[in-house]
ModelCIF file with pLDDT and N, C-alpha, C, O atoms, coordinates in Angstrom:
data_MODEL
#
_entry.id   MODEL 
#
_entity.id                         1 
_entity.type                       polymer 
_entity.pdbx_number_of_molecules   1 
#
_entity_poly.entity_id                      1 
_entity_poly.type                           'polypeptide(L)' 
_entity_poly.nstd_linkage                   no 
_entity_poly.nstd_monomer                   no 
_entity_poly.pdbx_seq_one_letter_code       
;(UNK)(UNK)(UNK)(UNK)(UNK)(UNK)(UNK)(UNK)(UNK)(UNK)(UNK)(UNK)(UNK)(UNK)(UNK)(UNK)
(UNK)(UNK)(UNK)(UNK)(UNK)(UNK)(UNK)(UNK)(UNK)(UNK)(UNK)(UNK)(UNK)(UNK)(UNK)(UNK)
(UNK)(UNK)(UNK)(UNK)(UNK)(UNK)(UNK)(UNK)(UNK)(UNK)(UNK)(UNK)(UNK)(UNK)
;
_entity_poly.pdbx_seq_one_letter_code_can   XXXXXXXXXXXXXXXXXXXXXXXXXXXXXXXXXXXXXXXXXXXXXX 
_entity_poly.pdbx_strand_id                 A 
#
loop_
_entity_poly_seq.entity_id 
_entity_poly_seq.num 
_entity_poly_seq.mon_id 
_entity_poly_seq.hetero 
1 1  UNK n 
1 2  UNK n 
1 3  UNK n 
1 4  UNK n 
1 5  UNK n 
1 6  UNK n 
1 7  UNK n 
1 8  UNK n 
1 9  UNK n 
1 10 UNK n 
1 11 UNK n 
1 12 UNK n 
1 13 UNK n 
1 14 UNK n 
1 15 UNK n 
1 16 UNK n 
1 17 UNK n 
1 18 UNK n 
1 19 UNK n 
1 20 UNK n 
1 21 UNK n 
1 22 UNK n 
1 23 UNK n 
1 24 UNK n 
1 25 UNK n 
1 26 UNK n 
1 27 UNK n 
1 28 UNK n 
1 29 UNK n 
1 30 UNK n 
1 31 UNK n 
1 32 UNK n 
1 33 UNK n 
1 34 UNK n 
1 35 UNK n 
1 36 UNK n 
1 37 UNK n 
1 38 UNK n 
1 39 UNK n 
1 40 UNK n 
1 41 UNK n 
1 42 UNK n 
1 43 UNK n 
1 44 UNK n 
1 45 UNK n 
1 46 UNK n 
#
_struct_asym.id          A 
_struct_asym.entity_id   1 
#
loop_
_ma_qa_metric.id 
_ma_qa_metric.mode 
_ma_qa_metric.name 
_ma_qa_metric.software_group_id 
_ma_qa_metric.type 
1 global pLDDT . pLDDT 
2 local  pLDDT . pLDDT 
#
_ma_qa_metric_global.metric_id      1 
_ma_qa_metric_global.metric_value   84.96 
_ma_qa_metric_global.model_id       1 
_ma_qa_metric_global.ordinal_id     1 
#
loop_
_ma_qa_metric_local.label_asym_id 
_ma_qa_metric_local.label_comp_id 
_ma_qa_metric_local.label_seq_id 
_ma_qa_metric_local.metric_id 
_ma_qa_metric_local.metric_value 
_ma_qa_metric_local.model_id 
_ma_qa_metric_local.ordinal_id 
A UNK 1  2 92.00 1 1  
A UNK 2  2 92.00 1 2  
A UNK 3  2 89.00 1 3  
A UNK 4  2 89.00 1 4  
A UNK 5  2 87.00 1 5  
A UNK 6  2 86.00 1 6  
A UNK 7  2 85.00 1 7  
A UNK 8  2 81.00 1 8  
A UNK 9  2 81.00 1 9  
A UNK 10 2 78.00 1 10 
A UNK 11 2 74.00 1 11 
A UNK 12 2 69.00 1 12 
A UNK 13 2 68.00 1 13 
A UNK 14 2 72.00 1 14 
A UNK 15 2 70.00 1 15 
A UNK 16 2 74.00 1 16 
A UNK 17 2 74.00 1 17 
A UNK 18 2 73.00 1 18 
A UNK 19 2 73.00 1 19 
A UNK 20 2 79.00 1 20 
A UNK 21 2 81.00 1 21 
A UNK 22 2 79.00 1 22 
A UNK 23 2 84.00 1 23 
A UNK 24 2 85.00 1 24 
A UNK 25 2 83.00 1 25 
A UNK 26 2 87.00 1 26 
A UNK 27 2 89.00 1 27 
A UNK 28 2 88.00 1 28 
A UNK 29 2 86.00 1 29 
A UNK 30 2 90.00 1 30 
A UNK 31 2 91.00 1 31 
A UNK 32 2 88.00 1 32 
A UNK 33 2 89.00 1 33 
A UNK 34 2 91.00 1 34 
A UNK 35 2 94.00 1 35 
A UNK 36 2 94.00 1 36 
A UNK 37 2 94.00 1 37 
A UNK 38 2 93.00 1 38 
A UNK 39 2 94.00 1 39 
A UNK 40 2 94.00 1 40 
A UNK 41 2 93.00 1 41 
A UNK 42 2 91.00 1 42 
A UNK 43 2 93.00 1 43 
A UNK 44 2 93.00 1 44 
A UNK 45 2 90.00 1 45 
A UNK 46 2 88.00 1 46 
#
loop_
_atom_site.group_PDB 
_atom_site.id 
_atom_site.type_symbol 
_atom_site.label_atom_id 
_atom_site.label_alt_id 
_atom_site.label_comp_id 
_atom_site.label_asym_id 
_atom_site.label_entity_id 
_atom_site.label_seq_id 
_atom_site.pdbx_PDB_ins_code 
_atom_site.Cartn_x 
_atom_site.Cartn_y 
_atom_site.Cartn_z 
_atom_site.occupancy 
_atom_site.B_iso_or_equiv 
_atom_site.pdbx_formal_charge 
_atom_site.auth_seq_id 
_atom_site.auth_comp_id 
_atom_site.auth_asym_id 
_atom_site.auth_atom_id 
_atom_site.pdbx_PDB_model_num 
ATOM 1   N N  . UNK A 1 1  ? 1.595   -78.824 -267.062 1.00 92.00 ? 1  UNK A N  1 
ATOM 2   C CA . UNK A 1 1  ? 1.101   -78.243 -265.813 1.00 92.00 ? 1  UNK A CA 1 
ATOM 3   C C  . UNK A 1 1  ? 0.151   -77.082 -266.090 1.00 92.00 ? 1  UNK A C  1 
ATOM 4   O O  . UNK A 1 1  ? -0.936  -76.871 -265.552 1.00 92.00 ? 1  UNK A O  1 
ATOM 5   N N  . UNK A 1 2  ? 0.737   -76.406 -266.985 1.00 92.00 ? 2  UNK A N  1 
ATOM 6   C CA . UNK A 1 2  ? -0.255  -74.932 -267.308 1.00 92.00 ? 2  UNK A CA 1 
ATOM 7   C C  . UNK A 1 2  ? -1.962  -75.642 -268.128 1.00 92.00 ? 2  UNK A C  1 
ATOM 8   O O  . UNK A 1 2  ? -3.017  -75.015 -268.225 1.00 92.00 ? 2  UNK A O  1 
ATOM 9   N N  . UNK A 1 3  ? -1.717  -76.934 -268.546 1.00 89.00 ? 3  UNK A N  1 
ATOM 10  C CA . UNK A 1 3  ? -2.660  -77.514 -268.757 1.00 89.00 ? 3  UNK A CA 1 
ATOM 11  C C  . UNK A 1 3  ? -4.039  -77.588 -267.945 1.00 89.00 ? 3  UNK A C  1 
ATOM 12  O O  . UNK A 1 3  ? -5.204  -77.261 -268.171 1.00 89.00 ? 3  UNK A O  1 
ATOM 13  N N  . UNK A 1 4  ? -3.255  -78.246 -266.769 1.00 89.00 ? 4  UNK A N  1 
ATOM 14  C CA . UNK A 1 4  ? -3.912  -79.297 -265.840 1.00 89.00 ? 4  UNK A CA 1 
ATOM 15  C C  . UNK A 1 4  ? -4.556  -78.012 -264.823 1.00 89.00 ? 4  UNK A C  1 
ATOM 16  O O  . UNK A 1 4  ? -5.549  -78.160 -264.111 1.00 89.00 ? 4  UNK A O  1 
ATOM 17  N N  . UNK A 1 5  ? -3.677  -76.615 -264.945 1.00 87.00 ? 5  UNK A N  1 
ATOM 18  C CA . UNK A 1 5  ? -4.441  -75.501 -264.429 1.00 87.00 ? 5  UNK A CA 1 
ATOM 19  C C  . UNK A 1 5  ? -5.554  -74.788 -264.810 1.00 87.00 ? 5  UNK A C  1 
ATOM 20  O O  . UNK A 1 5  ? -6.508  -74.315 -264.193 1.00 87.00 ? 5  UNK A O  1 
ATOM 21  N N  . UNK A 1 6  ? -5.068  -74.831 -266.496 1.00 86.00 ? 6  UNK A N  1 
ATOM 22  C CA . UNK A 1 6  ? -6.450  -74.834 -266.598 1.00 86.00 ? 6  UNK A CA 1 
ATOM 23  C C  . UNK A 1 6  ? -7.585  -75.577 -266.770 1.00 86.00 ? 6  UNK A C  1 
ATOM 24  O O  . UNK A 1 6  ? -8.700  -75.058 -266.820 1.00 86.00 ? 6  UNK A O  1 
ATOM 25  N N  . UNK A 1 7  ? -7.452  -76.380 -266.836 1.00 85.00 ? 7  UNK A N  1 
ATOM 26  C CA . UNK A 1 7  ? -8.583  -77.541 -266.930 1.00 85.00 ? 7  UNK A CA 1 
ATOM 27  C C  . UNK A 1 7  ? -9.343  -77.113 -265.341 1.00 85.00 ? 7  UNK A C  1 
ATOM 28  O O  . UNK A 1 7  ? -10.490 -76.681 -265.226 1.00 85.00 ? 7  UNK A O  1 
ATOM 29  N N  . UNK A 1 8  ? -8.234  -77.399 -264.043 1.00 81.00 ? 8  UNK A N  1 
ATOM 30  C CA . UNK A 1 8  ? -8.534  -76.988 -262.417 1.00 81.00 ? 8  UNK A CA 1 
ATOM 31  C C  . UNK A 1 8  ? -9.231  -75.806 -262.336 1.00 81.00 ? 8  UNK A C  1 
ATOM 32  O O  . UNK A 1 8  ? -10.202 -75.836 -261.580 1.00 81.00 ? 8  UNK A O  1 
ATOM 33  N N  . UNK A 1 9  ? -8.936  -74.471 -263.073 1.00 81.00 ? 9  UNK A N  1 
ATOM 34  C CA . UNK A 1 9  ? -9.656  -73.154 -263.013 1.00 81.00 ? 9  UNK A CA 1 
ATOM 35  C C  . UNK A 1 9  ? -10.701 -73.499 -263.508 1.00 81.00 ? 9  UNK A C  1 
ATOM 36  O O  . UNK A 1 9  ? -11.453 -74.029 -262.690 1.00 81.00 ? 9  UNK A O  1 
ATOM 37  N N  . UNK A 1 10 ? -11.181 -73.409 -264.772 1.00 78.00 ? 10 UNK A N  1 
ATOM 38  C CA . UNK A 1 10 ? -12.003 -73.015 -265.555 1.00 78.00 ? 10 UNK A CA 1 
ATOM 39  C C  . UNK A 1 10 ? -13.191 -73.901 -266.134 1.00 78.00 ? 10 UNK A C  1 
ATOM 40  O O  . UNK A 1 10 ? -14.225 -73.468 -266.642 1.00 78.00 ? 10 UNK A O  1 
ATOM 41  N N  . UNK A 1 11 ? -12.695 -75.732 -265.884 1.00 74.00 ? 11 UNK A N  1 
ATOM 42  C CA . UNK A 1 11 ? -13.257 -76.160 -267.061 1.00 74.00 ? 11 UNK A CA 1 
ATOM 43  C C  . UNK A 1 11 ? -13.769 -77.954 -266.313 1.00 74.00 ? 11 UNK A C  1 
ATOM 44  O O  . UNK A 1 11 ? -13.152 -78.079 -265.255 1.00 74.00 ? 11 UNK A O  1 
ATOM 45  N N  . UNK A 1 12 ? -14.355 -78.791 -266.499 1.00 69.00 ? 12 UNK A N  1 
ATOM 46  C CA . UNK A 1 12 ? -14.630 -79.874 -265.837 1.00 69.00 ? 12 UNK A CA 1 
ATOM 47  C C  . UNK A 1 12 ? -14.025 -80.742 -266.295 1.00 69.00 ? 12 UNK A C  1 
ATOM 48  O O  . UNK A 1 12 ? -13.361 -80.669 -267.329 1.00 69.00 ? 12 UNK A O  1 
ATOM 49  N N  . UNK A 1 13 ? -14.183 -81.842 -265.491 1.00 68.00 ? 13 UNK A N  1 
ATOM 50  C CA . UNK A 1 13 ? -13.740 -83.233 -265.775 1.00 68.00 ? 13 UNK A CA 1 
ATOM 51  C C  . UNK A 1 13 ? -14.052 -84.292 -266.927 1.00 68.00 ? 13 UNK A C  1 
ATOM 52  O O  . UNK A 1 13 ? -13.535 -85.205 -267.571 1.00 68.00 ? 13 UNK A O  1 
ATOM 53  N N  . UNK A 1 14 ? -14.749 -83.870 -266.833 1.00 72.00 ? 14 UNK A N  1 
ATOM 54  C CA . UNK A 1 14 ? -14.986 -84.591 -268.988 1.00 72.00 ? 14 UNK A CA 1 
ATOM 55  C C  . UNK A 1 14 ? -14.403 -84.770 -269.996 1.00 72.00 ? 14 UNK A C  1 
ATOM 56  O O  . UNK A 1 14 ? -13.950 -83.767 -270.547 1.00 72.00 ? 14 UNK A O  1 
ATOM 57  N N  . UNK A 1 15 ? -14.173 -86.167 -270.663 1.00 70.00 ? 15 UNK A N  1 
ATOM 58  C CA . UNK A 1 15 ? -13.510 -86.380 -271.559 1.00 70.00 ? 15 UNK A CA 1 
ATOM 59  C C  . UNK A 1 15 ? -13.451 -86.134 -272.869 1.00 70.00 ? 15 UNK A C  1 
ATOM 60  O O  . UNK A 1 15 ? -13.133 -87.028 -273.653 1.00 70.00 ? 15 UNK A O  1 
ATOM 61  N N  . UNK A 1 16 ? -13.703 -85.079 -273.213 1.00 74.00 ? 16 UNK A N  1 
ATOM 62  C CA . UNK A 1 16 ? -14.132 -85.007 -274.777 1.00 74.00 ? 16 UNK A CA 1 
ATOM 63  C C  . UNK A 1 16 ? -13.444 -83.859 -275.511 1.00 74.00 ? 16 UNK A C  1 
ATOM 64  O O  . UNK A 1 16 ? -13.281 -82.773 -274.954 1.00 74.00 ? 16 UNK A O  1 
ATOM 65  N N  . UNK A 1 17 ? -13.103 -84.061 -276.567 1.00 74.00 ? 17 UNK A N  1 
ATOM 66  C CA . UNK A 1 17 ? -11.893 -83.298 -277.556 1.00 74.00 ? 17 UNK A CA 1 
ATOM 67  C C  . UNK A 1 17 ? -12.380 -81.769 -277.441 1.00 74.00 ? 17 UNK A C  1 
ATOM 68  O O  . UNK A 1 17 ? -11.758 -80.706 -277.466 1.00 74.00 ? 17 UNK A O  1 
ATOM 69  N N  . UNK A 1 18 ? -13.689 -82.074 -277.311 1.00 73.00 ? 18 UNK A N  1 
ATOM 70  C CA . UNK A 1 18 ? -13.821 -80.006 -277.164 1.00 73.00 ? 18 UNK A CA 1 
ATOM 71  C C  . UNK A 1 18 ? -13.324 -79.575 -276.225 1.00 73.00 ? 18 UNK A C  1 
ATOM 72  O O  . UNK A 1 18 ? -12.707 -78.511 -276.255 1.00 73.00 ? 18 UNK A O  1 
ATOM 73  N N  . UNK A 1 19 ? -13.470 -80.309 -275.132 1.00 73.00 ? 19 UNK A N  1 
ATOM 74  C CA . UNK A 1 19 ? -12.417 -79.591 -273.815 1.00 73.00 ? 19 UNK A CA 1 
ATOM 75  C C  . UNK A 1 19 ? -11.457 -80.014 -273.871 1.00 73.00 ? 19 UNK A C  1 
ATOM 76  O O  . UNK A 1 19 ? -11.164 -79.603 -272.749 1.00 73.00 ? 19 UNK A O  1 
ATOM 77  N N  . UNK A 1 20 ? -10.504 -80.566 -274.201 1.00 79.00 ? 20 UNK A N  1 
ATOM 78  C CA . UNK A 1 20 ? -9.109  -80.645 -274.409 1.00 79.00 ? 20 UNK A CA 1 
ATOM 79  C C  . UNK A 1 20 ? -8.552  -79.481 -275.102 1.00 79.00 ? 20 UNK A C  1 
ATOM 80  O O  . UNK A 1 20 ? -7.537  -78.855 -274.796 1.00 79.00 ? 20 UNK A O  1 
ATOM 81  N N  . UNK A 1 21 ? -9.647  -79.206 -276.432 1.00 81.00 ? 21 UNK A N  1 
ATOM 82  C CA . UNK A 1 21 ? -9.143  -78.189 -277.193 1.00 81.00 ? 21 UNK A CA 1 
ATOM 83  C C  . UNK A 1 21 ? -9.057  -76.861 -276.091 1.00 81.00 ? 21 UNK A C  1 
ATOM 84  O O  . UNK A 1 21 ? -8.037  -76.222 -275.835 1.00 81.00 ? 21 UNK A O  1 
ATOM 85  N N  . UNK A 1 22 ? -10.497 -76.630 -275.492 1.00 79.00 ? 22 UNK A N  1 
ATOM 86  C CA . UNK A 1 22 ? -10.762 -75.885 -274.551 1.00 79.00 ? 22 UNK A CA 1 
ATOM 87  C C  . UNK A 1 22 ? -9.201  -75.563 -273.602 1.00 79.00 ? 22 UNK A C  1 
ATOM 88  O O  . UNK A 1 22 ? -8.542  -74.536 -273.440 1.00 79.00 ? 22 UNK A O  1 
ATOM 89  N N  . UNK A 1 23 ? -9.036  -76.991 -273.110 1.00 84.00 ? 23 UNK A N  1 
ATOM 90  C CA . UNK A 1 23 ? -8.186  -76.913 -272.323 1.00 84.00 ? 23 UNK A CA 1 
ATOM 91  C C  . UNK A 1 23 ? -6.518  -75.898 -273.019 1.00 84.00 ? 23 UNK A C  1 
ATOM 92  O O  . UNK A 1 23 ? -5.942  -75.027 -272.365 1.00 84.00 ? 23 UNK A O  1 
ATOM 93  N N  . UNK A 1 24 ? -6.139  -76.329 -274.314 1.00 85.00 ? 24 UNK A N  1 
ATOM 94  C CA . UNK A 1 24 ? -5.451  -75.908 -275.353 1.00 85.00 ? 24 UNK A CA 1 
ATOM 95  C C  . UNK A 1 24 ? -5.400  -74.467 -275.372 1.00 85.00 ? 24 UNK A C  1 
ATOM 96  O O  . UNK A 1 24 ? -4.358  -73.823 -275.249 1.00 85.00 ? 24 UNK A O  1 
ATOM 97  N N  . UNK A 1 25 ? -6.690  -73.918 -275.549 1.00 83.00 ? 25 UNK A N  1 
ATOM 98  C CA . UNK A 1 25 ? -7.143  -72.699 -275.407 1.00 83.00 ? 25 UNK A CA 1 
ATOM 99  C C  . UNK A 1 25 ? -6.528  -71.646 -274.411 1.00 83.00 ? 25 UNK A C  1 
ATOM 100 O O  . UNK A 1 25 ? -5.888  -70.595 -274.453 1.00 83.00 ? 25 UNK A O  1 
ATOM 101 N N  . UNK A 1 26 ? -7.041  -72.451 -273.553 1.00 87.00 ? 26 UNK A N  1 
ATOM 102 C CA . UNK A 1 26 ? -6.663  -71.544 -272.155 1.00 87.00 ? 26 UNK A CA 1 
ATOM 103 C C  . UNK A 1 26 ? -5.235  -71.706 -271.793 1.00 87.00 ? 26 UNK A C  1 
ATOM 104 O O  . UNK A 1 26 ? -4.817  -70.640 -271.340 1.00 87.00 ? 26 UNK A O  1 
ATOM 105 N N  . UNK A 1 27 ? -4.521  -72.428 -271.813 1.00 89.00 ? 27 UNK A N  1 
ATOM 106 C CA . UNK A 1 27 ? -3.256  -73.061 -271.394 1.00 89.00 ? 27 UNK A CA 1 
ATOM 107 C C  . UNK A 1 27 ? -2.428  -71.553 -272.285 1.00 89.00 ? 27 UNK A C  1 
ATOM 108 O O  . UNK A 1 27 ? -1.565  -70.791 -271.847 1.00 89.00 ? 27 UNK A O  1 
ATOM 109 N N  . UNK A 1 28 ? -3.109  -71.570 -273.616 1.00 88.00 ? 28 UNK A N  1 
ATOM 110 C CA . UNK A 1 28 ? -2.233  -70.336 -274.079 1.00 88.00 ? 28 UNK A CA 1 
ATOM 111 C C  . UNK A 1 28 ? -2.297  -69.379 -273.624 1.00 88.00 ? 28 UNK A C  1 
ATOM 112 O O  . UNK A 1 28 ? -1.268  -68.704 -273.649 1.00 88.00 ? 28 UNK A O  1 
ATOM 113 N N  . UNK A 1 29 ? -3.433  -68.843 -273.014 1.00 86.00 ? 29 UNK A N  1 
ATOM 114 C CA . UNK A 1 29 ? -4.174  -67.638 -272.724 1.00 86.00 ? 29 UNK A CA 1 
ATOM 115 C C  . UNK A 1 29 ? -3.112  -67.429 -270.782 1.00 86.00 ? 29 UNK A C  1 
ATOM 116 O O  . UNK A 1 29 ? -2.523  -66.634 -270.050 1.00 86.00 ? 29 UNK A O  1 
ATOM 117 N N  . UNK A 1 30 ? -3.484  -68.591 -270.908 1.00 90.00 ? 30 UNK A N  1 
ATOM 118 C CA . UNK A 1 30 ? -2.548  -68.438 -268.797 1.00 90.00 ? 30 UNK A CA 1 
ATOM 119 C C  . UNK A 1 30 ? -0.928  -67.981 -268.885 1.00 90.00 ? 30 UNK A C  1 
ATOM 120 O O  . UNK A 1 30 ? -0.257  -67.160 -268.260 1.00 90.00 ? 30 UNK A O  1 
ATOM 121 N N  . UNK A 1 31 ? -0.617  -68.999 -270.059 1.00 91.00 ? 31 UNK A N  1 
ATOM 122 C CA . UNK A 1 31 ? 1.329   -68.499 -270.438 1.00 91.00 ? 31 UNK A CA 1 
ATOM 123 C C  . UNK A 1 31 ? 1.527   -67.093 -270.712 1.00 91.00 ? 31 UNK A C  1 
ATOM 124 O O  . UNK A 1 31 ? 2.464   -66.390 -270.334 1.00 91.00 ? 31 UNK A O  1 
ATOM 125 N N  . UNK A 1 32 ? 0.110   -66.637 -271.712 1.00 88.00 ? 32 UNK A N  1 
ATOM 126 C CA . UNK A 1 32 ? 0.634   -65.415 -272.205 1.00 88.00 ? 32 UNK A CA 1 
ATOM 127 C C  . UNK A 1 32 ? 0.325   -64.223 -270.784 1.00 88.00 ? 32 UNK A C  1 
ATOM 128 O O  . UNK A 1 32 ? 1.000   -63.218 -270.561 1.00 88.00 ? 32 UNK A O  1 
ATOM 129 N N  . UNK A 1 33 ? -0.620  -64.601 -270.146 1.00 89.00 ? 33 UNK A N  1 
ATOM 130 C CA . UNK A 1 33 ? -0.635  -63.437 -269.024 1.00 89.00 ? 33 UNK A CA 1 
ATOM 131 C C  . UNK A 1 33 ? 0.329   -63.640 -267.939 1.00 89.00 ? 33 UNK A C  1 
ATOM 132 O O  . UNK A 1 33 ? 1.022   -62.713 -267.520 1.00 89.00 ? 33 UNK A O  1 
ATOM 133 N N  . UNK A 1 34 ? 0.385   -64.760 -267.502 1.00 91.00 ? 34 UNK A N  1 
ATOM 134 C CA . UNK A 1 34 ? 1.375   -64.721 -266.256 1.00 91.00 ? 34 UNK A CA 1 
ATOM 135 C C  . UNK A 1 34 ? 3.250   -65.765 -266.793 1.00 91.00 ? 34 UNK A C  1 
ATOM 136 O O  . UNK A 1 34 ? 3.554   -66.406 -267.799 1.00 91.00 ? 34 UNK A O  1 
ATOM 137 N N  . UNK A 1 35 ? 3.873   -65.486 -265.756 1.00 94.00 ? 35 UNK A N  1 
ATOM 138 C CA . UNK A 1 35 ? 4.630   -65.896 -265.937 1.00 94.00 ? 35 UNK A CA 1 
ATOM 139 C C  . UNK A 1 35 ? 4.831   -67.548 -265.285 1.00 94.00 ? 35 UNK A C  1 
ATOM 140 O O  . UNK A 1 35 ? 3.963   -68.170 -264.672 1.00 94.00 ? 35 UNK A O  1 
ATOM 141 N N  . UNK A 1 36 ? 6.050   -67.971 -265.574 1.00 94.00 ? 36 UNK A N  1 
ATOM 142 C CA . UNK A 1 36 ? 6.010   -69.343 -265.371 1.00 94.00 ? 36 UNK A CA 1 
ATOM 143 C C  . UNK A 1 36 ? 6.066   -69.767 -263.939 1.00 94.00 ? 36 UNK A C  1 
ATOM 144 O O  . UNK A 1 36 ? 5.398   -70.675 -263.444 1.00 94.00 ? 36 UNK A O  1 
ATOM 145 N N  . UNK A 1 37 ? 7.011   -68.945 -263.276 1.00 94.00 ? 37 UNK A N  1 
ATOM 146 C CA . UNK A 1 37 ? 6.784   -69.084 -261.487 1.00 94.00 ? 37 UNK A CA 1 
ATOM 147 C C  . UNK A 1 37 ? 5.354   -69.000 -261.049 1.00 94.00 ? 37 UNK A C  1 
ATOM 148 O O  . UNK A 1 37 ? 4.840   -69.711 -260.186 1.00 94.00 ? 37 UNK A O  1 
ATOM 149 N N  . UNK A 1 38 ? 4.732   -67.996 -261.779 1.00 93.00 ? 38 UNK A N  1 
ATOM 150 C CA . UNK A 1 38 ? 3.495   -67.459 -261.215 1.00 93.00 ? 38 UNK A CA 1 
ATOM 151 C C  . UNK A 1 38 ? 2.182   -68.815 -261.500 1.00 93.00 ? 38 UNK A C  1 
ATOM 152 O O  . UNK A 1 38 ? 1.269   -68.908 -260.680 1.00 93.00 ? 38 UNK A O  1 
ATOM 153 N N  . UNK A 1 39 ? 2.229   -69.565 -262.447 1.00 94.00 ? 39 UNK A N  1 
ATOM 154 C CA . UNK A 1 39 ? 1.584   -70.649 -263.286 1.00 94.00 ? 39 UNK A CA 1 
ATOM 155 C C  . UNK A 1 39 ? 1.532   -71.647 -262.360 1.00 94.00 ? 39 UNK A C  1 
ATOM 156 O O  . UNK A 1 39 ? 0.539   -72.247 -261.950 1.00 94.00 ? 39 UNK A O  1 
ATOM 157 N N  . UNK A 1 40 ? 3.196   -71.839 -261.927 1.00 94.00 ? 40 UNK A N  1 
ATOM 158 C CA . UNK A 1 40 ? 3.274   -72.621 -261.271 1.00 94.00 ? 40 UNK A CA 1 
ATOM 159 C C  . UNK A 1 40 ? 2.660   -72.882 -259.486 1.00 94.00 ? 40 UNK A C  1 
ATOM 160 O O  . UNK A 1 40 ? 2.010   -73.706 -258.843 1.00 94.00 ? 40 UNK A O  1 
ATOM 161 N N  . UNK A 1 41 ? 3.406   -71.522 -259.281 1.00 93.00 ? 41 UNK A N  1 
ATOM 162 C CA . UNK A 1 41 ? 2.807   -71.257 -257.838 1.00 93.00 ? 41 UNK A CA 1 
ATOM 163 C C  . UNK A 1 41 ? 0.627   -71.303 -257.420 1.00 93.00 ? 41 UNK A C  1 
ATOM 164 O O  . UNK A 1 41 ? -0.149  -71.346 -256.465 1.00 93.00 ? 41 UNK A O  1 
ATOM 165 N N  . UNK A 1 42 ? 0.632   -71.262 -258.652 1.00 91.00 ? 42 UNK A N  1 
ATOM 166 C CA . UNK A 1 42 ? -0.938  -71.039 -258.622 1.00 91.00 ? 42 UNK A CA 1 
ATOM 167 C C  . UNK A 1 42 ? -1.311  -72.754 -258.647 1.00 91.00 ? 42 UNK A C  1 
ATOM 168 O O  . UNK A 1 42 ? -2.139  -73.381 -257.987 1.00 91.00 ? 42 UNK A O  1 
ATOM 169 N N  . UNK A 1 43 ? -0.285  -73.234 -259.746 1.00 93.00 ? 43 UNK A N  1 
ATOM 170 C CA . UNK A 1 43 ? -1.104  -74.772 -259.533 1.00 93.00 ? 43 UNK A CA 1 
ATOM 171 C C  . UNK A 1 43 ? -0.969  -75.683 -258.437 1.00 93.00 ? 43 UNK A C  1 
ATOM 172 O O  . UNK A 1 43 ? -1.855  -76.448 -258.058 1.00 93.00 ? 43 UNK A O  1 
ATOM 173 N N  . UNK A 1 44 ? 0.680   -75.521 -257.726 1.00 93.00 ? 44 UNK A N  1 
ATOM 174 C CA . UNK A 1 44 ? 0.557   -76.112 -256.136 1.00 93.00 ? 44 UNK A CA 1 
ATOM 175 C C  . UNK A 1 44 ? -0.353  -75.682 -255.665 1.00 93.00 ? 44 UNK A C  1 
ATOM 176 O O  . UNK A 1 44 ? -0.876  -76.665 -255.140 1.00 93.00 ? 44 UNK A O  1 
ATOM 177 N N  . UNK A 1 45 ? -1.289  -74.392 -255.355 1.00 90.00 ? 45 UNK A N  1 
ATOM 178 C CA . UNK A 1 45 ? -1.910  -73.408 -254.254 1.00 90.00 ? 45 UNK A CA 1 
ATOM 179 C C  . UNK A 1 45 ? -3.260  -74.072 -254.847 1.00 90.00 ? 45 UNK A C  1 
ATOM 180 O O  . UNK A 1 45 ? -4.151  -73.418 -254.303 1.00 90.00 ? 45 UNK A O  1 
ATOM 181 N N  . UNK A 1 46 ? -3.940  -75.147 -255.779 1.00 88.00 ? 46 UNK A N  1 
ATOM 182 C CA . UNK A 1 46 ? -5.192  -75.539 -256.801 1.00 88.00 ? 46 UNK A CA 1 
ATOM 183 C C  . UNK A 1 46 ? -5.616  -76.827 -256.939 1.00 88.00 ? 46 UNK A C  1 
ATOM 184 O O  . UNK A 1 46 ? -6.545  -77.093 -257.701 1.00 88.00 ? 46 UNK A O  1 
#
């Protein structure tokens, strides 16, 4: 889910390993700032 948020925030629909990594990237970056309710509540509200 913290995935698919960020992919929804930040990043497009395109299939290609750099944005996956991308996606990888950020997914860490969202866990480490917010918490998991908060991750979550953002991706129903996205």
């Amino acid at each position: 889910l913290t995935q698919q948020l960020a992919k929804n925030l930040f990043l497009t629909e395109e299939r290609t390993m750099k944005r996956k990594l991308q996606e990888m990237e950020l997914a860490f970056w969202l866990e480490r700032k917010h918490s998991k309710n908060e991750i979550l509540e953002l991706y129903l509200n996205r």
